[in-house]
Protein backbone atom coordinates (compact mmCIF):
# COMPACT_ATOMS: atom_id res chain seq x y z
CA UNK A 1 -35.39 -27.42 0.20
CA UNK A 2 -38.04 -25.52 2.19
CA UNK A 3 -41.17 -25.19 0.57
CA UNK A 4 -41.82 -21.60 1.31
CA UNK A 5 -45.77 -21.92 2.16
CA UNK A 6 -44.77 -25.03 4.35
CA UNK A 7 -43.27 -22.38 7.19
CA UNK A 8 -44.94 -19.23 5.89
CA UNK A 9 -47.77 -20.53 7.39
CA UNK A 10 -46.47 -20.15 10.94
CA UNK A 11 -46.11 -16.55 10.63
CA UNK A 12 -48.68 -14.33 11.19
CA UNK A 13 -46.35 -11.24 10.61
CA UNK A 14 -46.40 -12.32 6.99
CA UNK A 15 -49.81 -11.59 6.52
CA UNK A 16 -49.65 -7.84 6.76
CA UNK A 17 -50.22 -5.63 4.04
CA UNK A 18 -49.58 -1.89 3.07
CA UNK A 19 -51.35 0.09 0.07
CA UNK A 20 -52.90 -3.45 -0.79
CA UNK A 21 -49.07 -5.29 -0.85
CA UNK A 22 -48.05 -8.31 0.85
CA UNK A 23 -44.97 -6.78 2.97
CA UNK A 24 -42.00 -8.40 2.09
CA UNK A 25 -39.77 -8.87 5.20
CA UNK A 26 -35.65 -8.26 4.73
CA UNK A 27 -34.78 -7.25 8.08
CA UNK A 28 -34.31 -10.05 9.75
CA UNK A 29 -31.16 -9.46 11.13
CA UNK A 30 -32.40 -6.45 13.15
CA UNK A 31 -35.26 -9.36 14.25
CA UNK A 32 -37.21 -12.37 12.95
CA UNK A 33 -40.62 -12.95 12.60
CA UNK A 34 -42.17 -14.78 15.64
CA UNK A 35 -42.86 -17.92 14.82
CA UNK A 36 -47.41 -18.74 15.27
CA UNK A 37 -46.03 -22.00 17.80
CA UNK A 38 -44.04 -19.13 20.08
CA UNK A 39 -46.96 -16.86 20.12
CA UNK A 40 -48.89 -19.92 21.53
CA UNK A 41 -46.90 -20.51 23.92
CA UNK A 42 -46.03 -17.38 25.62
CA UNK A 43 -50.15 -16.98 25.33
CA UNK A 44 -50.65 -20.08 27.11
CA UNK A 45 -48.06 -19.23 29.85
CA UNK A 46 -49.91 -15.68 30.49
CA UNK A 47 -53.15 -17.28 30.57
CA UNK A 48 -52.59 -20.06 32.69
CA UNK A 49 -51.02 -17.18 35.28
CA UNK A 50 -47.22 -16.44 35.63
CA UNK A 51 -45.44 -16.31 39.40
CA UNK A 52 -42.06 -15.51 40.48
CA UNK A 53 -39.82 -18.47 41.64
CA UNK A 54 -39.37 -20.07 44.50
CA UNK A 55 -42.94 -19.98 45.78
CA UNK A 56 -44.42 -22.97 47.28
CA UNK A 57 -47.41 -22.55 45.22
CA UNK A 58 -48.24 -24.50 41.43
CA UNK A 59 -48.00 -21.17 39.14
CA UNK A 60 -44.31 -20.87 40.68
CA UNK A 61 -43.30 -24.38 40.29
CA UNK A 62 -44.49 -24.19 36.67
CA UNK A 63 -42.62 -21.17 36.34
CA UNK A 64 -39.61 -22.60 37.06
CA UNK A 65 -40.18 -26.20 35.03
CA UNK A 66 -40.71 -23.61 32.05
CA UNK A 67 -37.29 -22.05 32.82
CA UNK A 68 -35.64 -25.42 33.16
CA UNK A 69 -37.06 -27.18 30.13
CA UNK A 70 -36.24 -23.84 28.20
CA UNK A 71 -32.55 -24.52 29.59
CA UNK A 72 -32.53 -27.41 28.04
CA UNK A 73 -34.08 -26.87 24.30
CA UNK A 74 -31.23 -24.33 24.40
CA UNK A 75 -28.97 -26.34 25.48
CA UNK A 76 -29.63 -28.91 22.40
CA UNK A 77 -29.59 -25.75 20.20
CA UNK A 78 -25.96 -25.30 20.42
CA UNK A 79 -25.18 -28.58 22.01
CA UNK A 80 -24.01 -27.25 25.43
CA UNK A 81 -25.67 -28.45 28.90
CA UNK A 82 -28.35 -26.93 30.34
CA UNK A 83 -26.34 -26.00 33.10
CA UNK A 84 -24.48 -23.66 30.96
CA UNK A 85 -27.40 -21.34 29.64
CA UNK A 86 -28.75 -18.52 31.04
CA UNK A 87 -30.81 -15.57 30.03
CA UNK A 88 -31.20 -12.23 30.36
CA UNK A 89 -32.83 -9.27 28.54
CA UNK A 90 -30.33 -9.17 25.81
CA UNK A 91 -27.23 -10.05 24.37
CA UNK A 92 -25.54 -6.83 24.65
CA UNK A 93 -26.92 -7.02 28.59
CA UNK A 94 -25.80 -9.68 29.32
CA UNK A 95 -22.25 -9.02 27.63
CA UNK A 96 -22.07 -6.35 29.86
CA UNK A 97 -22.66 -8.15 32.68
CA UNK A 98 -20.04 -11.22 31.97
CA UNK A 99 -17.70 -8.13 31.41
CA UNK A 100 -18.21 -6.32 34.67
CA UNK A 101 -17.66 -9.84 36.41
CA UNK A 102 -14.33 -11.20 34.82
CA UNK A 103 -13.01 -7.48 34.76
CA UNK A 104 -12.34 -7.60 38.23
CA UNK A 105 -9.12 -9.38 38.39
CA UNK A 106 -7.73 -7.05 35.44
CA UNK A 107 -5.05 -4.69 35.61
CA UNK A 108 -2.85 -2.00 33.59
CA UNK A 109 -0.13 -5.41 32.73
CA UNK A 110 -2.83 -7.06 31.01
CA UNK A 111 -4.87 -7.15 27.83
CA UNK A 112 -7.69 -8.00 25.85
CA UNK A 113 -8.41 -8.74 22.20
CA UNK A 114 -11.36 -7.70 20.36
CA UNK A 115 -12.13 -7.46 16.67
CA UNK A 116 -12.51 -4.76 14.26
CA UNK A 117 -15.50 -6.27 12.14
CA UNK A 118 -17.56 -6.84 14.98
CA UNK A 119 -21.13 -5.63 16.31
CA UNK A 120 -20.24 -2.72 18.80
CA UNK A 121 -21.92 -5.04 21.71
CA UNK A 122 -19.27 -7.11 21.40
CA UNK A 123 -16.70 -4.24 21.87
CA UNK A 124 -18.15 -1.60 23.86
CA UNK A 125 -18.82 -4.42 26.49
CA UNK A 126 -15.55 -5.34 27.04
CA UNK A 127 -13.56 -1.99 26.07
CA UNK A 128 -15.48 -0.29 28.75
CA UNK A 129 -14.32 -2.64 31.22
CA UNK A 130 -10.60 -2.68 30.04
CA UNK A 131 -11.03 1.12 30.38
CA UNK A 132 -12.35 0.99 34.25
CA UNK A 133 -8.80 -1.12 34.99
CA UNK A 134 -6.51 0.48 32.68
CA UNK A 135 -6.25 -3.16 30.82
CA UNK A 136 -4.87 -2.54 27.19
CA UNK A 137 -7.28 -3.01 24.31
CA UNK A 138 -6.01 -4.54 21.27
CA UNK A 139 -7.56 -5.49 17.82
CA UNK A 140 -7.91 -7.95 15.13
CA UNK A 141 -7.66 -6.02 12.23
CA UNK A 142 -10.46 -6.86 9.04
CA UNK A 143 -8.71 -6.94 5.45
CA UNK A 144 -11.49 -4.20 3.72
CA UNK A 145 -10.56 -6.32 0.87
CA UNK A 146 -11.74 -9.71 1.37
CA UNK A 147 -13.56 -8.45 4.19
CA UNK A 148 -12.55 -10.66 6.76
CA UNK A 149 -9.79 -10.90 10.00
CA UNK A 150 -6.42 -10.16 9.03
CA UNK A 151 -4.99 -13.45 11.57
CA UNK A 152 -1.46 -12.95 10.66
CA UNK A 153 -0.44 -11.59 13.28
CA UNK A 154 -2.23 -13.60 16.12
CA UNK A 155 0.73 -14.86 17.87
CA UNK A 156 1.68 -11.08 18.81
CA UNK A 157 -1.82 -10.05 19.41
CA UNK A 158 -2.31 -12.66 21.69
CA UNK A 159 -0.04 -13.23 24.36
CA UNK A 160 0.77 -13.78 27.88
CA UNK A 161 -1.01 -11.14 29.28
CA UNK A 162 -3.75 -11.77 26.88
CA UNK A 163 -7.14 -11.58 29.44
CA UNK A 164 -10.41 -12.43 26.94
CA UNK A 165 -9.99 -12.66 23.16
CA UNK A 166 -13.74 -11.66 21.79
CA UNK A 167 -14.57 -12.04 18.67
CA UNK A 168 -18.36 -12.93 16.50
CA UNK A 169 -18.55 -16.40 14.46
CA UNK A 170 -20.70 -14.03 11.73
CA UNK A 171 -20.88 -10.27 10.44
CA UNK A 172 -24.56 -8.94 11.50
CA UNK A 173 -24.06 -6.69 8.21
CA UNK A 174 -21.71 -8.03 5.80
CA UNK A 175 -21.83 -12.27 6.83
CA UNK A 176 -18.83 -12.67 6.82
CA UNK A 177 -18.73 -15.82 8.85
CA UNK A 178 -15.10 -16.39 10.71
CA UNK A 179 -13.62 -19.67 11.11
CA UNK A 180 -12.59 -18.96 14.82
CA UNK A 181 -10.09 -21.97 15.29
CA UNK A 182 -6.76 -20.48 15.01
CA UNK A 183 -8.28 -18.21 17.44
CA UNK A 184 -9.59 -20.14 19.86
CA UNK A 185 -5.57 -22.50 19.22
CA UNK A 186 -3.88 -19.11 20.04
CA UNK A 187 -5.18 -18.57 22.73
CA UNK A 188 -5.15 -21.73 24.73
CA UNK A 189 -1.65 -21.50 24.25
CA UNK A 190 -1.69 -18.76 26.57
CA UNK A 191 -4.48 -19.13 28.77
CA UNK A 192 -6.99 -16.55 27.97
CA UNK A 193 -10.86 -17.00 27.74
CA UNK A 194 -12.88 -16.93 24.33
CA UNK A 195 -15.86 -15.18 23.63
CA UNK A 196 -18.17 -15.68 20.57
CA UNK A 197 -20.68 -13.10 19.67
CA UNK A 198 -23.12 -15.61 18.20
CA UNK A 199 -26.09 -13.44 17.16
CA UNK A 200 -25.82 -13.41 13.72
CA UNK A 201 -24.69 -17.08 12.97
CA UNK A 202 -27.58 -18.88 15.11
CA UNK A 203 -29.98 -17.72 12.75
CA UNK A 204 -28.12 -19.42 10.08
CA UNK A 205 -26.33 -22.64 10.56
CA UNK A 206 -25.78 -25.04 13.09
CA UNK A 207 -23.38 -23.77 16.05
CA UNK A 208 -21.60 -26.56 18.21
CA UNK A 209 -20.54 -24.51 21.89
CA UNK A 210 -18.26 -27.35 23.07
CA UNK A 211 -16.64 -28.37 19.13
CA UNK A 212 -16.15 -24.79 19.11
CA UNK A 213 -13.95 -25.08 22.22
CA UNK A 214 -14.88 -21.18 23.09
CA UNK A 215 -15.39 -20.21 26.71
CA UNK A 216 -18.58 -18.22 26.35
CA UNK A 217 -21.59 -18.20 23.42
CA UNK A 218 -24.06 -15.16 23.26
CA UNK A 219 -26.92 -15.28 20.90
CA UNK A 220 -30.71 -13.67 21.14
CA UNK A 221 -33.65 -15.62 20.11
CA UNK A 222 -35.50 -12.68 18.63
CA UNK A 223 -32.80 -13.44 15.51
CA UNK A 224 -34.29 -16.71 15.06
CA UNK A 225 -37.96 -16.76 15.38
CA UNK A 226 -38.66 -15.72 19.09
CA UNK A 227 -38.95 -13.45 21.47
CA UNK A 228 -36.88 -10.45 22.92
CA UNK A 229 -34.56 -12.92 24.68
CA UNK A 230 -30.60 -12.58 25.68
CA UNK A 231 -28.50 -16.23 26.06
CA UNK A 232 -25.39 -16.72 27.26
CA UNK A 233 -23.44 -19.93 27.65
CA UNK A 234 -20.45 -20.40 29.78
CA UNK A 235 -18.85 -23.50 30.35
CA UNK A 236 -19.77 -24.85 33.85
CA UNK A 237 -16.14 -24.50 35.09
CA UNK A 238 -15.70 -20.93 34.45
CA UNK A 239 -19.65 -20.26 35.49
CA UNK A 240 -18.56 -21.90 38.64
CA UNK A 241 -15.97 -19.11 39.14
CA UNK A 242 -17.08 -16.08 37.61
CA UNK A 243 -17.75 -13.67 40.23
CA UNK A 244 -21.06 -11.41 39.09
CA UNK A 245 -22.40 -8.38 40.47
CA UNK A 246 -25.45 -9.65 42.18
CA UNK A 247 -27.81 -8.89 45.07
CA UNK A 248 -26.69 -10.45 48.45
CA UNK A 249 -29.68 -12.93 48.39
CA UNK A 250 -29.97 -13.53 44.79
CA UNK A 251 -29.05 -17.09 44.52
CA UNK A 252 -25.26 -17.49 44.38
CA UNK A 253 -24.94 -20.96 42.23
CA UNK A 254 -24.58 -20.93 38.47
CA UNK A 255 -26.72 -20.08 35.66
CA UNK A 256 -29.24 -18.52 38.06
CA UNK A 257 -26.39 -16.16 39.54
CA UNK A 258 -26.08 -14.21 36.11
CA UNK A 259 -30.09 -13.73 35.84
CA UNK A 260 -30.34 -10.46 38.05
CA UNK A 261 -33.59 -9.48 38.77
CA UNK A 262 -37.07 -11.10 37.51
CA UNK A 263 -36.74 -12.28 34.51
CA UNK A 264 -38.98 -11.89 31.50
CA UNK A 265 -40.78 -15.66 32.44
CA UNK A 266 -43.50 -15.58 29.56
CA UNK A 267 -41.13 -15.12 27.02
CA UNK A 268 -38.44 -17.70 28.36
CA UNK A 269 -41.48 -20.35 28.77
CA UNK A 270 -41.80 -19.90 25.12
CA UNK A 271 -38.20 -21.16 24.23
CA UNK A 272 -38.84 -24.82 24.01
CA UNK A 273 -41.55 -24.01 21.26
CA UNK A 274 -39.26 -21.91 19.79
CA UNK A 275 -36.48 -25.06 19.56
CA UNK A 276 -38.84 -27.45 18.44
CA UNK A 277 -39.83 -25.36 15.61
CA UNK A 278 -36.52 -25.43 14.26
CA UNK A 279 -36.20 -28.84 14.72
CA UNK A 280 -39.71 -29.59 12.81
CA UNK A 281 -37.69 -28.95 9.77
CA UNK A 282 -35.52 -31.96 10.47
CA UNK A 283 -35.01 -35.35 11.03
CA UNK A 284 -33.35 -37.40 13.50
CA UNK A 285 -33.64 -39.86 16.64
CA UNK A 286 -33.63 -36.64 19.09
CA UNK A 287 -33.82 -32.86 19.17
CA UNK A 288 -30.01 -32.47 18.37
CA UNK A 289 -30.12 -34.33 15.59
CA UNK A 290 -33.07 -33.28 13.81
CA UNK A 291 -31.74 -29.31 14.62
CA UNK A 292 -28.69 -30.09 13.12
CA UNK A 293 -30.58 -31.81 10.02
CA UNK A 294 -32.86 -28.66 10.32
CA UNK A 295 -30.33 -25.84 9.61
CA UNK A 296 -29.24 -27.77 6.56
CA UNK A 297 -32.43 -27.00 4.77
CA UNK A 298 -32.19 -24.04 5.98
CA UNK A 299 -28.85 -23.45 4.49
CA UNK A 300 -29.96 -24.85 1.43
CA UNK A 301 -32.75 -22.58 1.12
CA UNK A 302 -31.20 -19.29 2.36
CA UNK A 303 -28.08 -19.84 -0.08
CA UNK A 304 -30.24 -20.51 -2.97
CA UNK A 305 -32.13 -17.29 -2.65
CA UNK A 306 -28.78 -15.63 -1.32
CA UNK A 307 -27.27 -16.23 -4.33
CA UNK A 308 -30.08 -15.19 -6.51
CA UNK A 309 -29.86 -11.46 -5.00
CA UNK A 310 -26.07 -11.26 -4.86
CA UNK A 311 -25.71 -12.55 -8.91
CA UNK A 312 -29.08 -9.60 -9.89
CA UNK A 313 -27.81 -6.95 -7.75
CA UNK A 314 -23.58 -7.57 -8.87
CA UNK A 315 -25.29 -6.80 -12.57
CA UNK A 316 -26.31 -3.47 -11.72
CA UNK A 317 -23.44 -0.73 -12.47
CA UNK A 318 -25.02 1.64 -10.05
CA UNK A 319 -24.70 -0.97 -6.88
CA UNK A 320 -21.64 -1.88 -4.87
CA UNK A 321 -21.24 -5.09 -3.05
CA UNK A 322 -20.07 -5.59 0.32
CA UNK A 323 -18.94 -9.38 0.40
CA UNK A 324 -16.42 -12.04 1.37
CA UNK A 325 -15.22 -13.82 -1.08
CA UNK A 326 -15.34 -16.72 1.72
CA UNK A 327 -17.90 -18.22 3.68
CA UNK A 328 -21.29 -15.67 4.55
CA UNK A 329 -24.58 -15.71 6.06
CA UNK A 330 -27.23 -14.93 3.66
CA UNK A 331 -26.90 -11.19 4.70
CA UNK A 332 -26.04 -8.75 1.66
CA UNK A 333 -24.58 -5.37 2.20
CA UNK A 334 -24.69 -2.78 -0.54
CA UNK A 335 -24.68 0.87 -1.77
CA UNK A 336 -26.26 2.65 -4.65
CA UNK A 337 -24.71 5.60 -6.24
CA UNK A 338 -25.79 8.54 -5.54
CA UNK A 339 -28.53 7.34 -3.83
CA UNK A 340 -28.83 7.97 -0.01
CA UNK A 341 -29.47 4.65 1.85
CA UNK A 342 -32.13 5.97 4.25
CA UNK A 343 -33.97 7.10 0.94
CA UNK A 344 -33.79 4.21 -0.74
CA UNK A 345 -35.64 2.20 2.37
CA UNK A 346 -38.05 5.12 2.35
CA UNK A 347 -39.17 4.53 -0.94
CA UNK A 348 -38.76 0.46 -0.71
CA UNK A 349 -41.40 0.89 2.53
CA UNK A 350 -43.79 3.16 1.05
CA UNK A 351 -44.38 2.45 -2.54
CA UNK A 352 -42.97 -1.48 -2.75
CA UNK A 353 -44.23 -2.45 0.69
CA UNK A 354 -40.47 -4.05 1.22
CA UNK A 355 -38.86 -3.33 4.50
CA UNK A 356 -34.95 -3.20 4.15
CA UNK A 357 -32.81 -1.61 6.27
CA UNK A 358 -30.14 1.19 6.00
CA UNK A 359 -27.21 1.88 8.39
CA UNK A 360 -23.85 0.92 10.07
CA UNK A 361 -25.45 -1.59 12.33
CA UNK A 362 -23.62 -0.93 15.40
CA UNK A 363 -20.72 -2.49 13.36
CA UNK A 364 -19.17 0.83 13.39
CA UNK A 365 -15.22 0.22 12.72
CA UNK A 366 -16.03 -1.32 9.96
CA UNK A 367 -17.61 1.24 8.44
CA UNK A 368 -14.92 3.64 9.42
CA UNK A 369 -12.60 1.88 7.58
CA UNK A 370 -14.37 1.39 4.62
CA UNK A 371 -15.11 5.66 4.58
CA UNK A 372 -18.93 5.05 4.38
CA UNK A 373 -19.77 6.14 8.02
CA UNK A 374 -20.55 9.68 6.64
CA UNK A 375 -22.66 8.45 3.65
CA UNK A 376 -25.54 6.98 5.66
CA UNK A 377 -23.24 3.26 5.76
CA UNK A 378 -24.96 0.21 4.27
CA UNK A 379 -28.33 -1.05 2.94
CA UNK A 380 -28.50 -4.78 4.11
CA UNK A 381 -30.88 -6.62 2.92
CA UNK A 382 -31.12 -10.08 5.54
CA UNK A 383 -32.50 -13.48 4.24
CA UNK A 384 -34.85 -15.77 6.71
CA UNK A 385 -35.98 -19.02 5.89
CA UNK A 386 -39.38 -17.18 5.38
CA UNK A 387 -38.37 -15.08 2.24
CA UNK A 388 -39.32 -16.11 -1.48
CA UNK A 389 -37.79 -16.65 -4.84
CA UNK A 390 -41.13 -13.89 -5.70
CA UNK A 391 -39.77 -11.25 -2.38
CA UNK A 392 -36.44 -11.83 -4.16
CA UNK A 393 -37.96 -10.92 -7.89
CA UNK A 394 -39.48 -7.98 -5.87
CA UNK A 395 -36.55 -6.46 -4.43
CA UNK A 396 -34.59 -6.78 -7.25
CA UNK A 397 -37.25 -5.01 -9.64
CA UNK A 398 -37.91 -2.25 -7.19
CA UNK A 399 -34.29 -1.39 -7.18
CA UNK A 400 -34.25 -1.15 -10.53
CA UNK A 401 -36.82 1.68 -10.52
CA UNK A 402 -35.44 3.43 -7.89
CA UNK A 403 -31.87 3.28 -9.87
CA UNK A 404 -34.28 4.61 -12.92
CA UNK A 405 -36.16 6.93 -11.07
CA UNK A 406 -33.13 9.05 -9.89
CA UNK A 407 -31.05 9.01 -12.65
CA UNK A 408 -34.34 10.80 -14.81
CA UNK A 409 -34.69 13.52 -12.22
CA UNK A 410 -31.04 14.35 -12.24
């Protein structure tokens, strides 16, 4: 178990007060905290003067031994090789990107499959590109009632013709974390790429790019600690092949061919840090290992404090839960009756000093089919390792009040 002033130490962010209140931070699924050992580091890179690559010169060099060792601490993050990482401004960016480039051989015989729970970058990304080439767009349909993929009918989804099947290994707004392996067994059988939106489950637990068998991995390391960072990891025989939109003497080998432009070199020098942090929390004979030992008390943590919120707020009449009864991210979704979401944050930010956030979260279908689009959509409340059993207490008090407060003035 974490002890919670062991790692609240490294982060600064935590320190901040409003009206004389410690801020209590439950947004971390719209971004971490930045961990003190990141801030160092992108610090020391700035200080020590940054360079563009390929110069003959030492502040280039060290540029790019930044960008390779940064590779590589990804790389044992979700046990791929470093050969297979690359960054970019964001997720959603680079999405876009991967889609433009595979998109090219498409046409109005084929299809894709996408998912109806997922973050819209993981959608819009591809559906735009099916669009361009008249490529059929097809979904995996989310049961509102466990909150989950309906899978039953993956063998007629999927077929033949089947292009990219994209779907995300966790919900950014309810957790819901899917077990992607029938997926990724359907189609093999037929020969189309998987994609994994991992954004949300990084954070969380361990994620293992070749036991997952998927063809591409997208996460962002502001989730987990960092900075504004985009990472996407393609295995080195599709990398080799995939045909990006690049300039003519932008280098044309893989990972650098997918990193248009200059990229953002004092936050990607910072990644390593950022790895090894995570890893501090662990124990093992390398960096894998002890990452891997690492999210487990990080699990153990999150769940325990998870749980704590999910069993207060399921005891209050006036709040609905949004949950899987299967496996979840410590992420909880929920409305209050006849409360507006956006007011409820209000008040949580200005009188309670707790930031919690209200919306749809770009995860839009979802809340379409659950008829809450209209009525402001969710108020997630997201769990970091950095939260406390006392931010926990807090939130669940002040929502109380607020429950109190309204029902008095009506």
């Amino acid at each position: 178990m974490i002890q919670s002033s062991e790692i609240r130490q490294h982060f600064p962010a935590l320190n901040r007060r409003e009206n004389g209140i410690p801020v209590a931070y439950f947004d971390g699924p719209g971004g971490s905290q930045v961990a003190q050992p990141v801030i160092d580091a992108i610090v020391a890179y700035m200080t020590n003067g940054g360079a563009n690559l390929h110069g003959e010169f030492a502040t280039s060099k060290e540029t790019e031994q930044c960008i390779d060792r940064a590779r590589q601490a990804i790389a044992d993050l979700v046990r791929a090789k470093p050969t297979e990482v690359a960054f970019g401004q964001n997720s959603t960016s680079l999405m876009f990107a991967v889609a433009r480039a595979l998109s090219r051989t498409w046409t109005d015989a084929d299809n894709i499959v996408l998912s109806e729970i997922d973050h819209r970058s993981n959608v819009d990304s591809w559906l735009t590109a099916a669009q361009d080439k008249n490529t059929e767009v097809r979904f995996i349909p989310v049961d509102i009632d466990t909150l989950s993929l309906d899978i039953s009918e993956l063998s007629e989804l999927i077929d033949s013709n089947t292009k990219i099947v994209a779907v995300s290994l966790a919900s950014n707004v309810i957790g819901t974390i899917t077990d992607v392996a029938p997926i990724v067994k359907r189609a093999r059988e037929v020969g189309a790429i998987v994609i994994v939106d991992a954004v949300h489950a990084v954070p969380h637990f361990a994620v293992d790019f070749h036991a997952l068998d998927v063809d591409i991995l997208f996460c962002s390391t502001y989730k987990f600690f960092g900075p504004h960072v985009g990472v996407a990891v393609i295995k080195e025989r599709l990398f080799e092949s995939l045909n990006v939109y690049k300039l003519k003497p932008a280098p044309s080998y893989f990972p650098d061919k997918l990193e248009t432009g200059t990229q953002n070199h004092e936050s990607i020098a910072s990644l390593e840090s950022l790895v090894d942090f995570i890893a501090s929390f662990g124990e093992g004979r390398n960096r894998r290992e002890k990452i891997v030992n690492a999210y487990e008390v990080i699990e153990k943590h999150e769940k325990a404090l998870d749980q704590k919120l999910r069993n207060a707020l399921a005891e209050i009449p006036e709040v609905t839960l949004y949950q899987s009864p299967f496996a979840k991210t410590p992420t909880v979704a929920f409305r209050i009756e006849k409360i507006d979401p956006i007011m409820f944050c209000q008040q949580m930010a200005s009188q309670y000093s707790i930031y919690i956030a209200s919306g749809d979260f770009y995860a839009t279908t979802l809340c379409d089919k659950l008829g809450i689009t209209e009525k402001g959509g969710f108020i997630r409340a997201g769990l970091a390792p950095y939260n406390t059993e006392e931010e926990i207490d807090r939130l669940i008090s002040a929502t109380r009040t607020i429950i109190e407060a309204a029902q008095i003035t009506k």
